[in-house]
N, C-alpha and C. Protein backbone atom coordinates (compact mmCIF):
# COMPACT_ATOMS: atom_id res chain seq x y z
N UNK A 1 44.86 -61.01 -11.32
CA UNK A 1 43.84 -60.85 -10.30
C UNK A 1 42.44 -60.78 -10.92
N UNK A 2 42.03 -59.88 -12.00
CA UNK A 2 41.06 -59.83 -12.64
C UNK A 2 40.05 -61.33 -13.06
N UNK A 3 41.36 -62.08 -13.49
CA UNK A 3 41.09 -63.33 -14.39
C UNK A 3 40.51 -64.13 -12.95
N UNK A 4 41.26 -64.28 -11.88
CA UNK A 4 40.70 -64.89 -10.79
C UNK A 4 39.87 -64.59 -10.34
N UNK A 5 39.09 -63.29 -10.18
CA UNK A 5 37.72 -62.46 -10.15
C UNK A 5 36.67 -63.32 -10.81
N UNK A 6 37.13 -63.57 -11.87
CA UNK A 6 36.04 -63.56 -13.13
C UNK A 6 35.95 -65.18 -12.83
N UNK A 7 36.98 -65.88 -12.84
CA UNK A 7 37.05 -67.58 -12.68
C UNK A 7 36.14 -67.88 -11.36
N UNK A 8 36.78 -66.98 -10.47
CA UNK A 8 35.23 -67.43 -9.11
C UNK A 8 34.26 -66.63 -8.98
N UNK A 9 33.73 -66.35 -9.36
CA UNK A 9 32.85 -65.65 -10.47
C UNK A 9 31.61 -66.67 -10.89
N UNK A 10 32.53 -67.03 -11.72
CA UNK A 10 31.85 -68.32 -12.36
C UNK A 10 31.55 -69.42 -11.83
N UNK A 11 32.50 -69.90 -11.35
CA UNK A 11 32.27 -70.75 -10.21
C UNK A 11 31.26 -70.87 -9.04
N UNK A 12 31.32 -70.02 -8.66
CA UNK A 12 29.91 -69.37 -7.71
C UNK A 12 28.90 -69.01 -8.14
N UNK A 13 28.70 -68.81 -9.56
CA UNK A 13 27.49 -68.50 -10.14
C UNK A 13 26.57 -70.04 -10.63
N UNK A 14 27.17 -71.05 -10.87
CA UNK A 14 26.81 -72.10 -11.36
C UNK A 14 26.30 -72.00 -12.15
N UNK A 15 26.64 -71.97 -13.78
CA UNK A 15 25.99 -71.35 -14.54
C UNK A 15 25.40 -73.23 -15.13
N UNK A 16 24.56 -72.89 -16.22
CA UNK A 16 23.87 -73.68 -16.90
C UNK A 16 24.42 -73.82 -18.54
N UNK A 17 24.07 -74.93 -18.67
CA UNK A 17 24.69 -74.93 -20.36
C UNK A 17 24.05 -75.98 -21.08
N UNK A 18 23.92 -75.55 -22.22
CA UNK A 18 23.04 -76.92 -23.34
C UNK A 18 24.15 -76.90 -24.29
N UNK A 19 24.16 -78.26 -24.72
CA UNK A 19 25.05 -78.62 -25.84
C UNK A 19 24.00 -79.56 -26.88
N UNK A 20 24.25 -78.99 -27.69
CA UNK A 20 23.25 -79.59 -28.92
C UNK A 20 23.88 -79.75 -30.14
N UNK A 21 23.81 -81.30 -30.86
CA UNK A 21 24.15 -81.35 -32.08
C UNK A 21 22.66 -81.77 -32.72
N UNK A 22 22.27 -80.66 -33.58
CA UNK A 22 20.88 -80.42 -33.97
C UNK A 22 20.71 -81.34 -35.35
N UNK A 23 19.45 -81.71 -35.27
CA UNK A 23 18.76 -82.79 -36.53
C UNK A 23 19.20 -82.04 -37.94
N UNK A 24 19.60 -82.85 -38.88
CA UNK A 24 19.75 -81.87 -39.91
C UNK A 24 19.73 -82.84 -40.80
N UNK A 25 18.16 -82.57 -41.69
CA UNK A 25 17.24 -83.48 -42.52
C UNK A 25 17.67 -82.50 -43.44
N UNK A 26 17.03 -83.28 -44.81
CA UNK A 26 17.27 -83.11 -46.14
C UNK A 26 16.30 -82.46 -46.37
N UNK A 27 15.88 -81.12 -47.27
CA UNK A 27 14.73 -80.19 -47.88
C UNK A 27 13.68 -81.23 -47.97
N UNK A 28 13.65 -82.38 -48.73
CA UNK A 28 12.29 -83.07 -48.63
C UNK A 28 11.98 -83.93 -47.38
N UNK A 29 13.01 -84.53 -46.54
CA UNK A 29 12.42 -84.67 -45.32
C UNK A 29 11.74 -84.33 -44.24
N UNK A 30 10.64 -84.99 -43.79
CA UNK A 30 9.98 -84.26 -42.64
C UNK A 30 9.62 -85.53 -41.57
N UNK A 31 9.58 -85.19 -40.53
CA UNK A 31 9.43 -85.93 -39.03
C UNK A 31 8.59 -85.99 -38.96
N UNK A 32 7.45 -86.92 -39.18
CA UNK A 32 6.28 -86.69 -38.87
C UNK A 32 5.92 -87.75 -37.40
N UNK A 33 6.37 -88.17 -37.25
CA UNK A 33 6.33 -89.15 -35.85
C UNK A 33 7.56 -89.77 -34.99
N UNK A 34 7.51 -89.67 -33.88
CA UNK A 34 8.81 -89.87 -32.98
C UNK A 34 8.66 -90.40 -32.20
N UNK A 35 8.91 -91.67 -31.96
CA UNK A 35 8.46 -92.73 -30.72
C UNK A 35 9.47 -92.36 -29.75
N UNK A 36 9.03 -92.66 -28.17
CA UNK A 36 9.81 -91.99 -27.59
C UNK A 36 9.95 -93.67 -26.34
N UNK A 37 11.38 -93.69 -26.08
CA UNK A 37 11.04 -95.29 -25.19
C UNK A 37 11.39 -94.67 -23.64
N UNK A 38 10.06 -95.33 -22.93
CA UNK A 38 9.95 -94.43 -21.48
C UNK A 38 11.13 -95.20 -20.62
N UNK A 39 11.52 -94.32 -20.51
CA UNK A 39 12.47 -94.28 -19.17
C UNK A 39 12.39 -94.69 -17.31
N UNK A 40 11.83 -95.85 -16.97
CA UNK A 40 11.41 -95.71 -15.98
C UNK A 40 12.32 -95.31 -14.69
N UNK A 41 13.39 -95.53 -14.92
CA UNK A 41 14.10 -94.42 -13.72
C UNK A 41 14.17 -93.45 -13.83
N UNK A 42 13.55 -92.47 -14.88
CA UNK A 42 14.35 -91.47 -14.65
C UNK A 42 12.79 -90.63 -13.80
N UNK A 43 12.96 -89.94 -12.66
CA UNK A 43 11.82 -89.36 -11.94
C UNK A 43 11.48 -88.01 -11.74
N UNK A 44 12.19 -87.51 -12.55
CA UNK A 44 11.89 -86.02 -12.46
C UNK A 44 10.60 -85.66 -13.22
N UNK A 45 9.66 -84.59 -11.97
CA UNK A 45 8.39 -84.38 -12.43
C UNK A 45 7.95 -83.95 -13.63
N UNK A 46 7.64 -84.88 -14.02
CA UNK A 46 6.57 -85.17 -15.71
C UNK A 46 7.51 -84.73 -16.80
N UNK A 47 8.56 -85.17 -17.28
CA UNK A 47 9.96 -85.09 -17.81
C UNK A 47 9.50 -85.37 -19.30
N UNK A 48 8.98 -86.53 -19.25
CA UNK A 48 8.44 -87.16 -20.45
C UNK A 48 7.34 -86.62 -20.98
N UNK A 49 6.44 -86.13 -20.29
CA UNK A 49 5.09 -85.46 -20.49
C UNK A 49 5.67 -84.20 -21.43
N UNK A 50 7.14 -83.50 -20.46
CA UNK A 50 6.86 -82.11 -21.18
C UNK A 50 7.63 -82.58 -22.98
N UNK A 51 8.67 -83.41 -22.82
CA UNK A 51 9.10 -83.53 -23.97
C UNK A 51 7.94 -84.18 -25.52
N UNK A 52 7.12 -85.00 -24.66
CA UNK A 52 5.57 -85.46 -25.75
C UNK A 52 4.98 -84.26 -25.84
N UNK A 53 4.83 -83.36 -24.95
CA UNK A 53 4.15 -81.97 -25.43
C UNK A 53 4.63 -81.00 -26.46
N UNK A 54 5.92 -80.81 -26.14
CA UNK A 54 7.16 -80.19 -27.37
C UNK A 54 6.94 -80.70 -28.31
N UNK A 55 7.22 -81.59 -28.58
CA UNK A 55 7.26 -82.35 -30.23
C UNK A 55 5.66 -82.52 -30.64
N UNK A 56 4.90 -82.54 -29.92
CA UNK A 56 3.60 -82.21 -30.53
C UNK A 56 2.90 -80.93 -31.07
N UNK A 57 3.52 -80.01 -30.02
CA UNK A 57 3.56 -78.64 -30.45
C UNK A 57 4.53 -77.97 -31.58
N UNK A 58 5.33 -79.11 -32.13
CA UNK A 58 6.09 -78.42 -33.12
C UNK A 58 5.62 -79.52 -34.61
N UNK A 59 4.11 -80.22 -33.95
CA UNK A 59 3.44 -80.91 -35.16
C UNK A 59 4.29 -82.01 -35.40
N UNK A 60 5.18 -82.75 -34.45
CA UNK A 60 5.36 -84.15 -34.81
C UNK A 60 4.50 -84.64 -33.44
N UNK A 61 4.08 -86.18 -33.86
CA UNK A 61 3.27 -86.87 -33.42
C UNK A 61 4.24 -88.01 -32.44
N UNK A 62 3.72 -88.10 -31.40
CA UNK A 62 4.56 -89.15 -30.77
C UNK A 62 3.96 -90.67 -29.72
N UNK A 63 4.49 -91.41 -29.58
CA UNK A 63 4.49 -92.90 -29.12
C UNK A 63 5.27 -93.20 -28.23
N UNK A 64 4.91 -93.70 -26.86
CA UNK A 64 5.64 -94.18 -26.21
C UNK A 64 5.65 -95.33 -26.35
N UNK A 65 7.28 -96.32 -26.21
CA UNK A 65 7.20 -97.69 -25.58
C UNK A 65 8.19 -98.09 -24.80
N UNK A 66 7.72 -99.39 -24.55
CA UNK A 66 9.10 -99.94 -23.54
C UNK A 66 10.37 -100.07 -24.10
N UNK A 67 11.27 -100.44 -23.48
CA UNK A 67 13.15 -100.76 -23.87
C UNK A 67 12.25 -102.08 -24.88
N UNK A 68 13.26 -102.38 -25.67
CA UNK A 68 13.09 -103.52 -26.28
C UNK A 68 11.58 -104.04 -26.95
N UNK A 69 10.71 -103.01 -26.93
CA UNK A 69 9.42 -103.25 -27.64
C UNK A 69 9.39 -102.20 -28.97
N UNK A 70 9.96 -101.75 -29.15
CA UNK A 70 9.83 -100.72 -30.06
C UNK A 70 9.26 -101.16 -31.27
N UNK A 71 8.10 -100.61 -31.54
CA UNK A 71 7.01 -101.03 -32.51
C UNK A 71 8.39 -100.74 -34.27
N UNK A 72 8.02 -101.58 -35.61
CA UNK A 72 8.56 -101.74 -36.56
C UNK A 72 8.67 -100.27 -36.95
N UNK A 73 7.06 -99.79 -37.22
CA UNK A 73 7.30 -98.81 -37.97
C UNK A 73 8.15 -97.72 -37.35
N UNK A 74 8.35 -97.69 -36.40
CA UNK A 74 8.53 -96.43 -35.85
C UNK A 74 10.21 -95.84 -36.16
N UNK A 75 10.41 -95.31 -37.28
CA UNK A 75 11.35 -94.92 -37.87
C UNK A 75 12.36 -93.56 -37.07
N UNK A 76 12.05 -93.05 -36.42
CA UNK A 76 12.66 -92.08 -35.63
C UNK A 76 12.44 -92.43 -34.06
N UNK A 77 13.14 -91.86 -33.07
CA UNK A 77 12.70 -92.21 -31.62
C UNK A 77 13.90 -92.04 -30.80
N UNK A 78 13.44 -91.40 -29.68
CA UNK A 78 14.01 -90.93 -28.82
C UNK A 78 14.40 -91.26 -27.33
N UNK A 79 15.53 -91.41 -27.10
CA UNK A 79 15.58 -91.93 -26.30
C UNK A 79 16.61 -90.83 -24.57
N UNK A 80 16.27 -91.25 -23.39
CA UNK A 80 16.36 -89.93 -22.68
C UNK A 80 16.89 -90.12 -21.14
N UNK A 81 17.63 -89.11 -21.00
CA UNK A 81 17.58 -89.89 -19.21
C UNK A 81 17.47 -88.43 -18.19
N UNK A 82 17.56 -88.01 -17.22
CA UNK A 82 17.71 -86.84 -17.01
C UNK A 82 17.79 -87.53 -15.11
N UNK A 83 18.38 -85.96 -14.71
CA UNK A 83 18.79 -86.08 -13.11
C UNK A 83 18.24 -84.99 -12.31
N UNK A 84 18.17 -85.05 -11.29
CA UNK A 84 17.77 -84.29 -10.06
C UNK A 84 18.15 -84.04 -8.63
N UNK A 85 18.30 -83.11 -8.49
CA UNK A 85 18.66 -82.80 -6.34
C UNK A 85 17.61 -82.30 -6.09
N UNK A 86 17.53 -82.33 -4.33
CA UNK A 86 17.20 -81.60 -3.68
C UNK A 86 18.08 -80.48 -3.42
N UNK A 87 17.29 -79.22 -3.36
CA UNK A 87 17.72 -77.85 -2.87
C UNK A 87 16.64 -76.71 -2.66
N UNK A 88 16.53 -77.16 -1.51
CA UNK A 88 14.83 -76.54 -0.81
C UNK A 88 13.84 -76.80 -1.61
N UNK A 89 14.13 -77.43 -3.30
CA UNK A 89 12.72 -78.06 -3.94
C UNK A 89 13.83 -78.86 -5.40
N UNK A 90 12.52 -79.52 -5.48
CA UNK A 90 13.70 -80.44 -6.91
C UNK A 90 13.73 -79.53 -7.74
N UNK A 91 15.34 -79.95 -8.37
CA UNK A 91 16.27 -79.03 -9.24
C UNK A 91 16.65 -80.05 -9.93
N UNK A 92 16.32 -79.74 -11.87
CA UNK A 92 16.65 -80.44 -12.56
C UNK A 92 18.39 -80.35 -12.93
N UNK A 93 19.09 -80.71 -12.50
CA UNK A 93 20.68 -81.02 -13.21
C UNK A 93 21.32 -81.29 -13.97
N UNK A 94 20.60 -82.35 -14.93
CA UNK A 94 20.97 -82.97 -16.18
C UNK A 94 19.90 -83.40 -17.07
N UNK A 95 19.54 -83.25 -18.53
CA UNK A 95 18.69 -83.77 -19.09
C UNK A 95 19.83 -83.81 -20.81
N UNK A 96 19.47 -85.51 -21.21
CA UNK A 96 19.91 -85.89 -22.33
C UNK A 96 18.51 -86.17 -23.20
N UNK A 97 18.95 -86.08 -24.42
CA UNK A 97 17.73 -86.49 -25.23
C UNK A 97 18.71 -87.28 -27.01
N UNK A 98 18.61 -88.16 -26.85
CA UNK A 98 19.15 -88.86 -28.50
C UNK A 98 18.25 -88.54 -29.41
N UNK A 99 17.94 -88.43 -30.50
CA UNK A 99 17.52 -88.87 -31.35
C UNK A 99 17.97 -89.71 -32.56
N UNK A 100 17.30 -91.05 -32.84
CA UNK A 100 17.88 -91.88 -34.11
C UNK A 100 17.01 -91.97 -35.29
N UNK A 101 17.58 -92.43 -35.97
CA UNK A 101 16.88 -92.70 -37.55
C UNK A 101 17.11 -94.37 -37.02
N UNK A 102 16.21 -95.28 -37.44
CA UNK A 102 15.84 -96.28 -37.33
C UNK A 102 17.20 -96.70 -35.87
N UNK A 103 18.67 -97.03 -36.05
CA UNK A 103 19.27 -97.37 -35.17
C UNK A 103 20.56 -96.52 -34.88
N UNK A 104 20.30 -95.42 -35.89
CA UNK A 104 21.66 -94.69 -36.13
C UNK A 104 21.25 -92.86 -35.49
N UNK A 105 22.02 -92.38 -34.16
CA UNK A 105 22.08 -91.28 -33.57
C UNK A 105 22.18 -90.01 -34.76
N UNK A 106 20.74 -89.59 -34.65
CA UNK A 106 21.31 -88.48 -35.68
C UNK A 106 21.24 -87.15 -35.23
N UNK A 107 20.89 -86.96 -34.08
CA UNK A 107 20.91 -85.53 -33.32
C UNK A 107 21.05 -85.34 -31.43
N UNK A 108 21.36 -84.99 -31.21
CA UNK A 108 21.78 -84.82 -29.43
C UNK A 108 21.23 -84.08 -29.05
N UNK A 109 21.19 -83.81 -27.69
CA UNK A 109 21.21 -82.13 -26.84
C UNK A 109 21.29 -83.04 -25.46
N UNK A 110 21.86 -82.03 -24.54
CA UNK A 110 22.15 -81.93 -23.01
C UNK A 110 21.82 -80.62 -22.67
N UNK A 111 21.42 -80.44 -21.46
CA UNK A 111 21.00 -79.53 -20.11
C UNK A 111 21.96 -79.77 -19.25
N UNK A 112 22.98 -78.76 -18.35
CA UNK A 112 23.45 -79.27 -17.52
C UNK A 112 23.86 -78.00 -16.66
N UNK A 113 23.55 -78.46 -15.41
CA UNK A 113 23.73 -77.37 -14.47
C UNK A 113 24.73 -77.62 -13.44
N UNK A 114 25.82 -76.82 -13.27
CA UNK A 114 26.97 -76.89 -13.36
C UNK A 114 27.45 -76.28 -11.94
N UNK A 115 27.88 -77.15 -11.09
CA UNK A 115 28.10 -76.68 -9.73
C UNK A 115 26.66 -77.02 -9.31
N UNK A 116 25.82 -77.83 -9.39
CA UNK A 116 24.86 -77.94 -8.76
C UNK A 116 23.41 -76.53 -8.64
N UNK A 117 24.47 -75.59 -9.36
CA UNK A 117 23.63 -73.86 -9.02
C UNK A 117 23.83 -72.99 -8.11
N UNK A 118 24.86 -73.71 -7.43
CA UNK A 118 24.86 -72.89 -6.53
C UNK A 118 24.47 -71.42 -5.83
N UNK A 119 24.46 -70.57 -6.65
CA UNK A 119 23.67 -69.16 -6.56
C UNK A 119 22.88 -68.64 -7.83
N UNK A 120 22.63 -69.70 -8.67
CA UNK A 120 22.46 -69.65 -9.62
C UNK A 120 20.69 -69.32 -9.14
N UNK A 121 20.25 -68.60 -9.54
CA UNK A 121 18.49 -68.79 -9.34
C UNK A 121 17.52 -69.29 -10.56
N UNK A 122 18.25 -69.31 -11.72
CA UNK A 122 17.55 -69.44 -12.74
C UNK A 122 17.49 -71.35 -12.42
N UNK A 123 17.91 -71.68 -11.31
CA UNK A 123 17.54 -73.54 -11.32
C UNK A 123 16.32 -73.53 -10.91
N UNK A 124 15.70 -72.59 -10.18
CA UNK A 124 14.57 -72.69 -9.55
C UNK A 124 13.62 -72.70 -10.50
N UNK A 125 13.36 -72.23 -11.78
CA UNK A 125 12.64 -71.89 -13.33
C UNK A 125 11.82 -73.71 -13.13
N UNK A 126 11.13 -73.55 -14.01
CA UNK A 126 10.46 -75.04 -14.72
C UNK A 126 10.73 -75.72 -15.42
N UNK A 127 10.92 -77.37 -14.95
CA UNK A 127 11.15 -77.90 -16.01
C UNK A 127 10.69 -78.08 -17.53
N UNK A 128 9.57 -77.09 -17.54
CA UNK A 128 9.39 -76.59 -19.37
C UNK A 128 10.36 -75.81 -19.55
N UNK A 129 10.76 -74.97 -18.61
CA UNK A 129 11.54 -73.56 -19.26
C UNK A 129 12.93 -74.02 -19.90
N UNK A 130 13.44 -75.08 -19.26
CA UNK A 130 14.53 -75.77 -19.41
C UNK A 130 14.97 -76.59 -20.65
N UNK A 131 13.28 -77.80 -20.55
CA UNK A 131 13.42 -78.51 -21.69
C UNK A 131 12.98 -78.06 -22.96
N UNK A 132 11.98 -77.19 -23.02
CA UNK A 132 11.12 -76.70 -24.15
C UNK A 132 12.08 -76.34 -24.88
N UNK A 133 13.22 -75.79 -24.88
CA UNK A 133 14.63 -75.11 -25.78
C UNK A 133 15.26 -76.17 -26.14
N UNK A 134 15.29 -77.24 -25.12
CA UNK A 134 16.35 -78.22 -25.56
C UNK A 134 15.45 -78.99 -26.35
N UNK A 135 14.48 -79.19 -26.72
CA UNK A 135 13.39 -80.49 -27.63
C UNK A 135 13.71 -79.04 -29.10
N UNK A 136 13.15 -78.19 -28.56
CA UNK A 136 13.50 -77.44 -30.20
C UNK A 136 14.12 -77.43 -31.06
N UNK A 137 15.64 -77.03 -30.19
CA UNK A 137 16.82 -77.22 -30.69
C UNK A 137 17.27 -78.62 -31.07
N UNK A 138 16.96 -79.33 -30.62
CA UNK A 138 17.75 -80.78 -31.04
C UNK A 138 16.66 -81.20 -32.33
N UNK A 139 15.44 -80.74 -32.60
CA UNK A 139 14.39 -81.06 -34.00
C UNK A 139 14.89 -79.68 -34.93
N UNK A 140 15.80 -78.79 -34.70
CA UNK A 140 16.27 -77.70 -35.43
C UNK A 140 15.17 -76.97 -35.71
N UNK A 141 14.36 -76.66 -34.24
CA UNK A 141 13.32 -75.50 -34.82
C UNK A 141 13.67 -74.44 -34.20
């Protein structure tokens, strides 16, 4: 009985969860720039803005471009998609973020809110509050 307590519980709480397999550079490596290729479907308010703000605030420098333009030099870069409902105001649901070394995935993270939130209130928070942890974590700061 307990265990079924606790299982809808959970269930009804809609909890939230990040999964991150974090960047993990060599002592002399450093990131100094991260092109990022814009996403035009994805529409959740200023998504991209907050993630160019993160990585600037953690002193890497960043570039946007299109699918398939991706400038030579640009040795690192990120690529992203993220989702949204309505529920009396937009609620972010899902946010992915890749990161590669020239063509090869070298770090992850996901956002994902689980049951939609159902009573969850922490969905209502900002999409900084959300992503700002997940851009950290996936640059291992």
């Amino acid at each position: 009985m307990k265990k079924f307590i606790i299982l809808t519980a959970l269930i009804l709480s809609g909890c939230a969860t990040t999964q991150v397999s974090p960047l993990n550079l060599n002592a002399n490596e450093k990131i100094k720039r991260i092109c990022i290729e814009h996403n035009s479907r994805v529409v959740v308010n200023g998504f991209e803005d907050i993630v160019i703000n993160r990585l600037e605030d953690n002193g890497i420098s960043t570039e946007t471009y299109i699918k398939g333009n991706k400038p030579s030099y640009c040795e690192y870069s990120i690529k992203y998609v993220a989702y949204q409902k309505w529920d009396f105001s937009m609620v972010l649901t899902q946010a992915e973020l890749r990161l590669y070394k020239r063509d090869s995935k070298i770090a992850d993270a996901e956002y994902k809110l689980h049951a939609g939130g159902l009573l969850n209130p922490t969905k209502y928070k900002s999409n900084e509050s959300k992503i700002n942890p997940l851009v950290d974590q996936l640059i291992g700061k």
